[in-house]
N, C-alpha and C. Protein backbone atom coordinates (compact mmCIF):
# COMPACT_ATOMS: atom_id res chain seq x y z
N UNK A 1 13.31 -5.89 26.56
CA UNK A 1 13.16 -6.85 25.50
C UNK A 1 14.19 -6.56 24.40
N UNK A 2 15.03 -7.09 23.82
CA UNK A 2 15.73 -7.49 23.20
C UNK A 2 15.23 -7.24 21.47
N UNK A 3 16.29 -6.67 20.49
CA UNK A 3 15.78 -6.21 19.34
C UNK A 3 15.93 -7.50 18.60
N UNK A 4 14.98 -7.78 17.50
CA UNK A 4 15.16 -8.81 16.76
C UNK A 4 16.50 -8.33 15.75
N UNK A 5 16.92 -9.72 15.46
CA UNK A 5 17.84 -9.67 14.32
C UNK A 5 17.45 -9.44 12.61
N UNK A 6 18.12 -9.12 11.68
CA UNK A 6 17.54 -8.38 10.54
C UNK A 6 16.79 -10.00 10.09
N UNK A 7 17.82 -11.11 10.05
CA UNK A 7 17.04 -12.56 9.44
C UNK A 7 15.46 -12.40 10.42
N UNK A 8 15.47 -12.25 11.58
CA UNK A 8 14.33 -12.61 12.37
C UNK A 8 12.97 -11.67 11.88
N UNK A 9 13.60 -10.53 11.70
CA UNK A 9 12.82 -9.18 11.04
C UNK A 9 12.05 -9.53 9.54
N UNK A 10 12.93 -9.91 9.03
CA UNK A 10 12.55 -10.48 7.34
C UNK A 10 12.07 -11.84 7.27
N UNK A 11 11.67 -12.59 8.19
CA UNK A 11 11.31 -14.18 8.32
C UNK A 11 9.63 -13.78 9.40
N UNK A 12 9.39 -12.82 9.74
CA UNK A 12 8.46 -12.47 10.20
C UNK A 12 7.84 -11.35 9.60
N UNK A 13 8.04 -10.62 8.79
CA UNK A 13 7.38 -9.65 7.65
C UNK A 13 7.32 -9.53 6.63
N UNK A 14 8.48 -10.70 5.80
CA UNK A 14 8.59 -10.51 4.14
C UNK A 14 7.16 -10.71 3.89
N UNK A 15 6.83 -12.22 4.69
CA UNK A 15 5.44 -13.19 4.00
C UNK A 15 4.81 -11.86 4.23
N UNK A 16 4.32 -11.12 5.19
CA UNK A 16 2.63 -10.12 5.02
C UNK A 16 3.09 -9.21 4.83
N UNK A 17 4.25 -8.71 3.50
CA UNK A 17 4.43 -7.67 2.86
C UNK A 17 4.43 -8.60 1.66
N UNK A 18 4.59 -9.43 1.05
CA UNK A 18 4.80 -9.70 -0.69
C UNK A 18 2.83 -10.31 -0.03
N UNK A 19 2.32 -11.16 0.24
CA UNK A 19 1.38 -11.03 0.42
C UNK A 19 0.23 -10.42 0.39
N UNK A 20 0.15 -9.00 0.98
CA UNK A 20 0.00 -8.10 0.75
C UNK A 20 -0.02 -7.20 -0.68
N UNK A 21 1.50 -7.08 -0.86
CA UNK A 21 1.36 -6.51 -2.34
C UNK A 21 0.76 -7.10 -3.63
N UNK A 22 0.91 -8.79 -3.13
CA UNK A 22 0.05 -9.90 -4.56
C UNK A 22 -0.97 -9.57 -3.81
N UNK A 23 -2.07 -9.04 -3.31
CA UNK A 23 -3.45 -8.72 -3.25
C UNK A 23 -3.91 -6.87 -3.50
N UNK A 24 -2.85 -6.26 -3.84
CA UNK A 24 -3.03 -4.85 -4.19
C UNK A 24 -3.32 -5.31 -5.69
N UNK A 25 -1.85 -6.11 -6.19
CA UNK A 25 -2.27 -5.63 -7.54
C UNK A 25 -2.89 -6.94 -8.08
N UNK A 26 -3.66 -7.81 -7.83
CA UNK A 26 -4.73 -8.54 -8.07
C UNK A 26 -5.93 -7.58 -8.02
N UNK A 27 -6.36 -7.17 -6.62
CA UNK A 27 -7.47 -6.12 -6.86
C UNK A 27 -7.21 -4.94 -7.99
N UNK A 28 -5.95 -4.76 -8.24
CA UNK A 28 -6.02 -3.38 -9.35
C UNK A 28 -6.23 -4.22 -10.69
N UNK A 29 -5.85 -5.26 -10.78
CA UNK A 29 -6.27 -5.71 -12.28
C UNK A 29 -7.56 -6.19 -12.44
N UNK A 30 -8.30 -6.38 -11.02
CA UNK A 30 -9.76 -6.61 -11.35
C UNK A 30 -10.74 -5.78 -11.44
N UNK A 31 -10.23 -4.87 -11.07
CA UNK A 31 -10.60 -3.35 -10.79
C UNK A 31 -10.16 -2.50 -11.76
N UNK A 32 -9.82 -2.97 -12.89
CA UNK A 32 -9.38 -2.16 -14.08
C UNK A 32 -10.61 -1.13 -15.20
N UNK A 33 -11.71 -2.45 -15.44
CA UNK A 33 -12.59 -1.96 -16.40
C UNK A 33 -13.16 -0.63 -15.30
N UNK A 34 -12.77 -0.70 -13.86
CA UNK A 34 -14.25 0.29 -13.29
C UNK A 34 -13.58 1.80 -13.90
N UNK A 35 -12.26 1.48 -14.25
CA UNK A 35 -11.13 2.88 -14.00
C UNK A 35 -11.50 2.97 -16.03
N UNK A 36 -11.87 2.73 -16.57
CA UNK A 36 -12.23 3.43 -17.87
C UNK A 36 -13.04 4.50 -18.22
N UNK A 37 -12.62 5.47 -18.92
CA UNK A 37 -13.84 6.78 -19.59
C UNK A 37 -15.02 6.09 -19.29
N UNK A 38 -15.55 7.25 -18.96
CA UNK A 38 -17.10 6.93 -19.25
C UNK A 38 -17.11 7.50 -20.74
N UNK A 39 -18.03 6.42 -21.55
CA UNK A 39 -18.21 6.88 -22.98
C UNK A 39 -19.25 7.86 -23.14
N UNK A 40 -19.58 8.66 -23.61
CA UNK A 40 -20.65 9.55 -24.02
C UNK A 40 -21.70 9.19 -25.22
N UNK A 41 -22.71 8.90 -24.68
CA UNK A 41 -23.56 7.73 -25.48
C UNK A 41 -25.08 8.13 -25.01
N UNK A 42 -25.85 9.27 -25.12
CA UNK A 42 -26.78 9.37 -24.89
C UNK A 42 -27.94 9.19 -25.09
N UNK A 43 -27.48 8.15 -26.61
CA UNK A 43 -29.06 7.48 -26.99
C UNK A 43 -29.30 6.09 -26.00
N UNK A 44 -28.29 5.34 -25.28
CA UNK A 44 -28.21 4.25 -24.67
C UNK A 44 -28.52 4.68 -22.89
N UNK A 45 -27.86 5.64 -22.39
CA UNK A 45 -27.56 6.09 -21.57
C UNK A 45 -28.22 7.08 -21.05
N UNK A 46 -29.05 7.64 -19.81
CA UNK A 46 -29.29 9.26 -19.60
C UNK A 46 -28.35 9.98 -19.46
N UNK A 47 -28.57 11.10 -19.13
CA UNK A 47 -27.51 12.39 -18.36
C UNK A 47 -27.25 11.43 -16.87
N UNK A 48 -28.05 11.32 -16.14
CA UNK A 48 -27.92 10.98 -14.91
C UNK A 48 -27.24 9.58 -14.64
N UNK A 49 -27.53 8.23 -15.38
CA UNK A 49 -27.14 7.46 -15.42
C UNK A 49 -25.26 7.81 -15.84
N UNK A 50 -25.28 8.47 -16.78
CA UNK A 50 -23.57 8.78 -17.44
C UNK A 50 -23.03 9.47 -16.07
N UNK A 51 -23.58 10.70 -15.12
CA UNK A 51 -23.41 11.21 -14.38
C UNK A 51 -22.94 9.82 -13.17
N UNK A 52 -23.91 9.32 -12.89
CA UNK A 52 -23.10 8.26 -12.06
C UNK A 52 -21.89 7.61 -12.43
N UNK A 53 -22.27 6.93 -13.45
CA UNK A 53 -20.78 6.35 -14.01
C UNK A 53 -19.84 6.93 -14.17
N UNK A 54 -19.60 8.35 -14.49
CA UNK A 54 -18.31 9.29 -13.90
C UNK A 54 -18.04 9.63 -12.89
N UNK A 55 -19.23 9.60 -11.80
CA UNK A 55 -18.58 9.37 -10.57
C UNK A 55 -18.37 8.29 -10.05
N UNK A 56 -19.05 6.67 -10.15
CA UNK A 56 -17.98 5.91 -10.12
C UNK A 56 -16.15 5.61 -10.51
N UNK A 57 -16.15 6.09 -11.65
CA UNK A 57 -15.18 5.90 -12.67
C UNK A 57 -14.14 6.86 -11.54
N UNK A 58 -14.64 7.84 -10.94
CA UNK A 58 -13.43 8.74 -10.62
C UNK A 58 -13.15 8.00 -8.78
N UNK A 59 -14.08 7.53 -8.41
CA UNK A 59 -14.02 6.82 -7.11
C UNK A 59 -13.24 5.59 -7.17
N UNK A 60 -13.38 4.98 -8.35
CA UNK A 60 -12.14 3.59 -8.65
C UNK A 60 -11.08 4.15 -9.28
N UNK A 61 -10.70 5.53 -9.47
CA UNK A 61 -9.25 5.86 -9.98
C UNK A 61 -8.63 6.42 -8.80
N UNK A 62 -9.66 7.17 -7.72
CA UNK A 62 -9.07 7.45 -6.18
C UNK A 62 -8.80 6.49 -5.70
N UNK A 63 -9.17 5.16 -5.36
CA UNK A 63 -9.14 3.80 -5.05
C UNK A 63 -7.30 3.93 -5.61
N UNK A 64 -7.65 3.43 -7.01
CA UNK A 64 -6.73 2.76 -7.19
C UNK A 64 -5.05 3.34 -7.23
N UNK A 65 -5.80 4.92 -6.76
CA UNK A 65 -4.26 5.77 -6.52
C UNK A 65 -3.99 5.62 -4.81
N UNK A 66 -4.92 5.48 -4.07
CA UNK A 66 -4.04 4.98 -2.70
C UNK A 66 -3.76 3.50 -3.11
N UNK A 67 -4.25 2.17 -3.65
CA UNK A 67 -3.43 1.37 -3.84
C UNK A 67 -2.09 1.54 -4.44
N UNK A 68 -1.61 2.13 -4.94
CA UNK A 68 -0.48 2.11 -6.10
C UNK A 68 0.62 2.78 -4.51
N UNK A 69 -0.04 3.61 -4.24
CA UNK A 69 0.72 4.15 -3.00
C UNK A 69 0.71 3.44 -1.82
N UNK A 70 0.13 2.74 -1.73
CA UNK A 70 0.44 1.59 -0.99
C UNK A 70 1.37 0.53 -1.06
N UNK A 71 1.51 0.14 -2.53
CA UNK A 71 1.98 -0.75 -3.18
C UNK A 71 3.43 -0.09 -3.55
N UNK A 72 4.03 1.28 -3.36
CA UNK A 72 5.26 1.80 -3.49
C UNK A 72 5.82 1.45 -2.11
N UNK A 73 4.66 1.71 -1.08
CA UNK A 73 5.55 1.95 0.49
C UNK A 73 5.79 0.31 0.88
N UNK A 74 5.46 -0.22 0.45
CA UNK A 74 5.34 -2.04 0.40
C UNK A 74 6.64 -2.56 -0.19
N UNK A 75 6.96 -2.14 -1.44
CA UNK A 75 7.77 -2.63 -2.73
C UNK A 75 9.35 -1.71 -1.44
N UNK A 76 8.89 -0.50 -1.04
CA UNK A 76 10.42 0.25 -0.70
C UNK A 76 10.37 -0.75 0.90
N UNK A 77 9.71 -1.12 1.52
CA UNK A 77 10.01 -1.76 3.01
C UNK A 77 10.64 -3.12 2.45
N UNK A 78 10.07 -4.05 1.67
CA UNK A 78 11.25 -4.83 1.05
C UNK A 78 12.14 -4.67 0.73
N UNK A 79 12.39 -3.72 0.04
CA UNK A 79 13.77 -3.07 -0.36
C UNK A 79 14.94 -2.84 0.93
N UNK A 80 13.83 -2.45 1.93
CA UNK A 80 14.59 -2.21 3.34
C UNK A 80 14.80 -3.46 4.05
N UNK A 81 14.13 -4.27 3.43
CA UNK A 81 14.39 -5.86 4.24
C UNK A 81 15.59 -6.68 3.46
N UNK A 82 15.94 -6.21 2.50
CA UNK A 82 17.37 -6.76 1.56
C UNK A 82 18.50 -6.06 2.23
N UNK A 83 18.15 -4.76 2.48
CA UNK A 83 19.63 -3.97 3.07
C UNK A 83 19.65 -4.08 4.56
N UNK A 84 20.61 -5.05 4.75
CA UNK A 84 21.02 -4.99 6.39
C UNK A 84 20.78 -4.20 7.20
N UNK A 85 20.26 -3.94 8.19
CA UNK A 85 20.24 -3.40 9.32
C UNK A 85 19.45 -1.91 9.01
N UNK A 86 18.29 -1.65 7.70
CA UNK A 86 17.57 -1.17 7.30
C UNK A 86 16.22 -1.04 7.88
N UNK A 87 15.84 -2.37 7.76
CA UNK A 87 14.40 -2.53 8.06
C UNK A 87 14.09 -2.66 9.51
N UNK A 88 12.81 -1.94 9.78
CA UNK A 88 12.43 -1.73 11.44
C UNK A 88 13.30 -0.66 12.29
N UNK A 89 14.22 -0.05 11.16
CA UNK A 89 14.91 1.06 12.01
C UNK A 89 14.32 2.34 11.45
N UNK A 90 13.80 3.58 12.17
CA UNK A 90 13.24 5.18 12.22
C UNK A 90 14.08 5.56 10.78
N UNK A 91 13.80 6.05 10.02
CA UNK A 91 14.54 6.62 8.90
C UNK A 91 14.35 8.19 9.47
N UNK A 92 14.13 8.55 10.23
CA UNK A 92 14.34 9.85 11.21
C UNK A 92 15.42 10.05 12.19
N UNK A 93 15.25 9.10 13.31
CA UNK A 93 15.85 9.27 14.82
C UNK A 93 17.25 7.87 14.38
N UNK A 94 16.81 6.88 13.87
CA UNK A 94 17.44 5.67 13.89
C UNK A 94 17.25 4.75 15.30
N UNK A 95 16.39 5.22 15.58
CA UNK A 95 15.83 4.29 16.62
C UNK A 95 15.18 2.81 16.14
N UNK A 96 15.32 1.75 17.12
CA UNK A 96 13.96 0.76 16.37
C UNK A 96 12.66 1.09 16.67
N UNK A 97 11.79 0.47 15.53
CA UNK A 97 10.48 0.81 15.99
C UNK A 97 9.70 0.45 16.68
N UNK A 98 9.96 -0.69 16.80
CA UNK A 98 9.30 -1.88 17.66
C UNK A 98 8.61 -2.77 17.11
N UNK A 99 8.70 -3.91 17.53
CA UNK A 99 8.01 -4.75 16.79
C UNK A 99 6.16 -4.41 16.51
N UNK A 100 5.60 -4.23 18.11
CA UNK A 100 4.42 -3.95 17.84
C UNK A 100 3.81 -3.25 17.28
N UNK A 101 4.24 -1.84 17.07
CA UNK A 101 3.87 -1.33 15.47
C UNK A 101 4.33 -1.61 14.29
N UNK A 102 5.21 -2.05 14.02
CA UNK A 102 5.66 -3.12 12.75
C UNK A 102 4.71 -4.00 12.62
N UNK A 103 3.99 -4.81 13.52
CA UNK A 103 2.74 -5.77 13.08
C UNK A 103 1.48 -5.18 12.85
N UNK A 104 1.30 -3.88 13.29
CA UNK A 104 0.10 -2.78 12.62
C UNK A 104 0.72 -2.59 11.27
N UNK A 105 1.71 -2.44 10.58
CA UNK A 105 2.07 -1.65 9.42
C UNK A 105 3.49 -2.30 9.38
N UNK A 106 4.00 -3.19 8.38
CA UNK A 106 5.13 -3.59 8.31
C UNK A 106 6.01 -2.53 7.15
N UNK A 107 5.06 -2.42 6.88
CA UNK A 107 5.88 -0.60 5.73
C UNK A 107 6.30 0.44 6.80
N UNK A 108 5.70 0.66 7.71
CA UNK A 108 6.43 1.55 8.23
C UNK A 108 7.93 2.76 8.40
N UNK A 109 7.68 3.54 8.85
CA UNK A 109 9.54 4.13 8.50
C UNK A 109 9.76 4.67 9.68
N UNK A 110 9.04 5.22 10.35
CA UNK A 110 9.10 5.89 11.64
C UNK A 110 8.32 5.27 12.73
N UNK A 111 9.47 5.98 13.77
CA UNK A 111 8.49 4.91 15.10
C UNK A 111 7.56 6.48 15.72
N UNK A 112 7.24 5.37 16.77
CA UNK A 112 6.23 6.53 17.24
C UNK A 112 6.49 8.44 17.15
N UNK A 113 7.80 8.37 18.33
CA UNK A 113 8.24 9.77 18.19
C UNK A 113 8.09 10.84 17.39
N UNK A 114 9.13 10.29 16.12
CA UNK A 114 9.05 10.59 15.16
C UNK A 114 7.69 10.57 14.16
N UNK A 115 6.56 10.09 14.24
CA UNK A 115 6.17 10.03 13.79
C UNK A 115 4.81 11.18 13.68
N UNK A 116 4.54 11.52 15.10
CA UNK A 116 3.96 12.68 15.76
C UNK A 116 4.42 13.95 15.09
């Protein structure tokens, strides 16, 4: 089978990579208030109740640090879809990767081999 061309590459992955990234950071801006201090307010609040809400609070800032890292490896595979003959190639071996893992993960950088 025959390697796609870089236009064919970027006309079949830009859309479910910018796609993608407008739904990271939509969820991070809706998902903003969960990522605030918990206030310390114990006439309103128990120990236990505040106790949850800091561990929420720290479960939507883990959240929202694999989004952001998601949203880098997203922002740099576009980047690789502007530079010719970049995108879908191993940034290891320089092999292609193949398409079919490119449609599991269009961020990708490494193909299988390499990736082990």
């Amino acid at each position: 089978m025959k390697e796609p061309t870089d236009s064919e590459l970027a006309q079949r992955y830009r859309p479910l990579l910018v796609s993608e990234a407008k739904e990271l950071r939509v969820s991070s801006e809706q998902t903003s208030k969960d990522r605030r201090p918990v206030e310390l307010d114990q006439q309103s609040v128990g120990r236990l109740s505040r106790m949850d809400a800091m561990q929420q609070q720290a479960m939507s800032a883990a959240k929202e640090g694999r989004r952001r890292a998601r949203l880098i490896a997203i922002e740099a595979a576009l980047r690789r879809l502007e530079e010719e003959g970049e995108f879908g190639w191993c940034s290891e071996c320089g092999d292609f990767i193949g398409t079919e893992r490119l449609d599991l993960d269009p961020a990708l950088m490494r193909c299988v081999d390499c990736a082990r």
